[in-house]
Protein backbone atom coordinates (compact mmCIF):
# COMPACT_ATOMS: atom_id res chain seq x y z
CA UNK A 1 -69.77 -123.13 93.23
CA UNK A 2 -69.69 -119.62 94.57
CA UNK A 3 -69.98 -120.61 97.97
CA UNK A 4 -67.19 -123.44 98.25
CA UNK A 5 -64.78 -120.45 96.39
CA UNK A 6 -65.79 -118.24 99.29
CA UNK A 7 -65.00 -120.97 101.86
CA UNK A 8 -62.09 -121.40 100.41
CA UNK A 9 -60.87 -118.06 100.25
CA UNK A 10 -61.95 -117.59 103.65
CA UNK A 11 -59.61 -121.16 104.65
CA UNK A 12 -57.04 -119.15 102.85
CA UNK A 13 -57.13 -116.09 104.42
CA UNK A 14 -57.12 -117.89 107.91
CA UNK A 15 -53.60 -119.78 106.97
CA UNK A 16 -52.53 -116.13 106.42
CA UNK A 17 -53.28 -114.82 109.36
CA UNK A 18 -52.28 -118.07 111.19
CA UNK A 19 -48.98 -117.82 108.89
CA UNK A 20 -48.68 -114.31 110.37
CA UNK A 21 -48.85 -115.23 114.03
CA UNK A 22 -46.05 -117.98 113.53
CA UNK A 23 -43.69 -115.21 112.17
CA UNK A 24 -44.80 -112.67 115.41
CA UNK A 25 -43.98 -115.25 117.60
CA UNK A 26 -40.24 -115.61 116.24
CA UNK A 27 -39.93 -111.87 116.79
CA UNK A 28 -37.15 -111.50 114.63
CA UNK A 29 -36.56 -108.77 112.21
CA UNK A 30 -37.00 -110.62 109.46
CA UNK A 31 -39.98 -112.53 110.42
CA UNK A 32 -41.70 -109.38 112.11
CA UNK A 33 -41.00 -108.32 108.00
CA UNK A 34 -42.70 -111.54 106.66
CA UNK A 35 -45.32 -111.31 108.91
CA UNK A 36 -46.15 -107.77 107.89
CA UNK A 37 -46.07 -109.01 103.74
CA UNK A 38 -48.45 -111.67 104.81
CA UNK A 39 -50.98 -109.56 106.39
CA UNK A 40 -50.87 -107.14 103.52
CA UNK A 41 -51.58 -109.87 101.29
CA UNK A 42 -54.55 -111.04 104.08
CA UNK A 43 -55.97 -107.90 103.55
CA UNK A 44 -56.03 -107.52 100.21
CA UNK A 45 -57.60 -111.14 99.55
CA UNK A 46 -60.54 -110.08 102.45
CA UNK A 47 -60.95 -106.58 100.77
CA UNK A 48 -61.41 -108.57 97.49
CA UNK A 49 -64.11 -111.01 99.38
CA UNK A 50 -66.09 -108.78 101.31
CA UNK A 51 -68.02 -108.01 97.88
CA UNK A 52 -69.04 -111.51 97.75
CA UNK A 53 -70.07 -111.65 101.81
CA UNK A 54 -73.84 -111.20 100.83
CA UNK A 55 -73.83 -114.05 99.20
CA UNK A 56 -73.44 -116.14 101.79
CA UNK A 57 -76.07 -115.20 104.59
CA UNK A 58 -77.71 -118.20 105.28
CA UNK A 59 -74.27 -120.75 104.54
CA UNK A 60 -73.37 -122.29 107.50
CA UNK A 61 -70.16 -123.59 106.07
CA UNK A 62 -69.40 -120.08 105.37
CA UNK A 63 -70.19 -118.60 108.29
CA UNK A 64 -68.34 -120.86 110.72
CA UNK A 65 -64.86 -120.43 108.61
CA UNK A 66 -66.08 -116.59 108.73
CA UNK A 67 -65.91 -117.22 112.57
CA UNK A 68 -62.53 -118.87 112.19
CA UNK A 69 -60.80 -116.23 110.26
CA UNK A 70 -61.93 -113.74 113.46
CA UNK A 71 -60.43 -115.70 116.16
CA UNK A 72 -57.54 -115.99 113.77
CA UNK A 73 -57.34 -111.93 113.29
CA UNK A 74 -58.12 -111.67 117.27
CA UNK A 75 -54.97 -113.74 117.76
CA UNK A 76 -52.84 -111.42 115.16
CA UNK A 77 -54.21 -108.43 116.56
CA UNK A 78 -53.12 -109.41 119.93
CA UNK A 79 -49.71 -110.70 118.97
CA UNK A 80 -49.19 -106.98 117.19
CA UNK A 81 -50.36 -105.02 120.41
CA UNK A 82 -48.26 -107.14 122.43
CA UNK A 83 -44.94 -106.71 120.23
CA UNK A 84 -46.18 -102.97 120.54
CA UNK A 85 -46.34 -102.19 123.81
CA UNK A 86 -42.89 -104.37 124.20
CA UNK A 87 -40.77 -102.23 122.01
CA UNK A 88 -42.74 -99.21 123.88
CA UNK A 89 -41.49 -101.24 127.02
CA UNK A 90 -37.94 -101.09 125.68
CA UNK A 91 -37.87 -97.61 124.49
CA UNK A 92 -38.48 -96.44 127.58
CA UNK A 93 -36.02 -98.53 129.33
CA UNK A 94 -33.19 -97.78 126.51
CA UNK A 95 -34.02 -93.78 127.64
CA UNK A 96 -33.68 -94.66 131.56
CA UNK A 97 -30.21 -96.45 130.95
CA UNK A 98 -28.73 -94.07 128.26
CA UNK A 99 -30.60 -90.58 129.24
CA UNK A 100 -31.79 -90.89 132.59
CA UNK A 101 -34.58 -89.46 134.04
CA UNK A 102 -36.61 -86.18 133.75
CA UNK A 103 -37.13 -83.63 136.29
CA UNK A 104 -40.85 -85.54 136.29
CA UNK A 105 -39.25 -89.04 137.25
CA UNK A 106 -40.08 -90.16 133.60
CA UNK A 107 -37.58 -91.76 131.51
CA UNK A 108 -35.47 -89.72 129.55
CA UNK A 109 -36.04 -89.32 125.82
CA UNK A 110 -33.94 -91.64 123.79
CA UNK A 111 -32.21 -89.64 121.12
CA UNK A 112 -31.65 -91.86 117.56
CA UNK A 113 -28.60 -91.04 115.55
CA UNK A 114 -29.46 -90.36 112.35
CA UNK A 115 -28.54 -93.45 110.28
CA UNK A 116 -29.00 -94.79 106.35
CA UNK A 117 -30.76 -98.37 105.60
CA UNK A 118 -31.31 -99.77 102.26
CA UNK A 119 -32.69 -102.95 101.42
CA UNK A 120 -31.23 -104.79 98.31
């Protein structure tokens, strides 16, 4: 029984992640927010599994939704470097139009007013 609740956590994990990748691709604010609750909740549920890994050397079931949850972390992780180096993209952009450029031919810094946010 241990090894179909593995499997199944693993499943579960992998709709996270999969989850996650549907709310990077929206690139909203509020689904870049979901998508960051649902891969704090992946990692917490695969922190909780990996004491129960052992246990399934030798499952083939296990080990091929094992391989599913990677390509489905590969595929997050590659969403999240993308939106990175996007918003990197932009920053530097933002500091061209509004500051410039440097004595160096780099963009100039962008300068953020200071602001207050709260969430209800």
């Amino acid at each position: 029984m241990a090894a179909a609740g593995s499997i199944e956590d693993f499943a579960s994990v992998r709709a996270q992640l999969e989850c996650a990748c549907r709310h990077l691709t929206l690139a909203s604010p509020v689904a870049l927010d979901q998508a960051s609750e649902v891969l704090n909740s992946a990692a917490r549920q695969m922190a909780e599994l990996q004491s129960r890994l052992p246990e399934q050397a030798g499952n083939p079931a296990a080990l091929e939704e094992a391989w599913r949850v990677r390509r489905a972390f590969l595929r997050t992780r590659t969403l999240l470097y993308s939106a990175a180096a996007f918003h990197g993209n932009w920053t530097r952009v933002r500091g061209a139009i509004s500051g410039g450029y440097t004595r160096t031919g780099e963009p100039g810094p962008v300068l953020y007013a200071s602001r207050l946010c709260l969430q209800a």
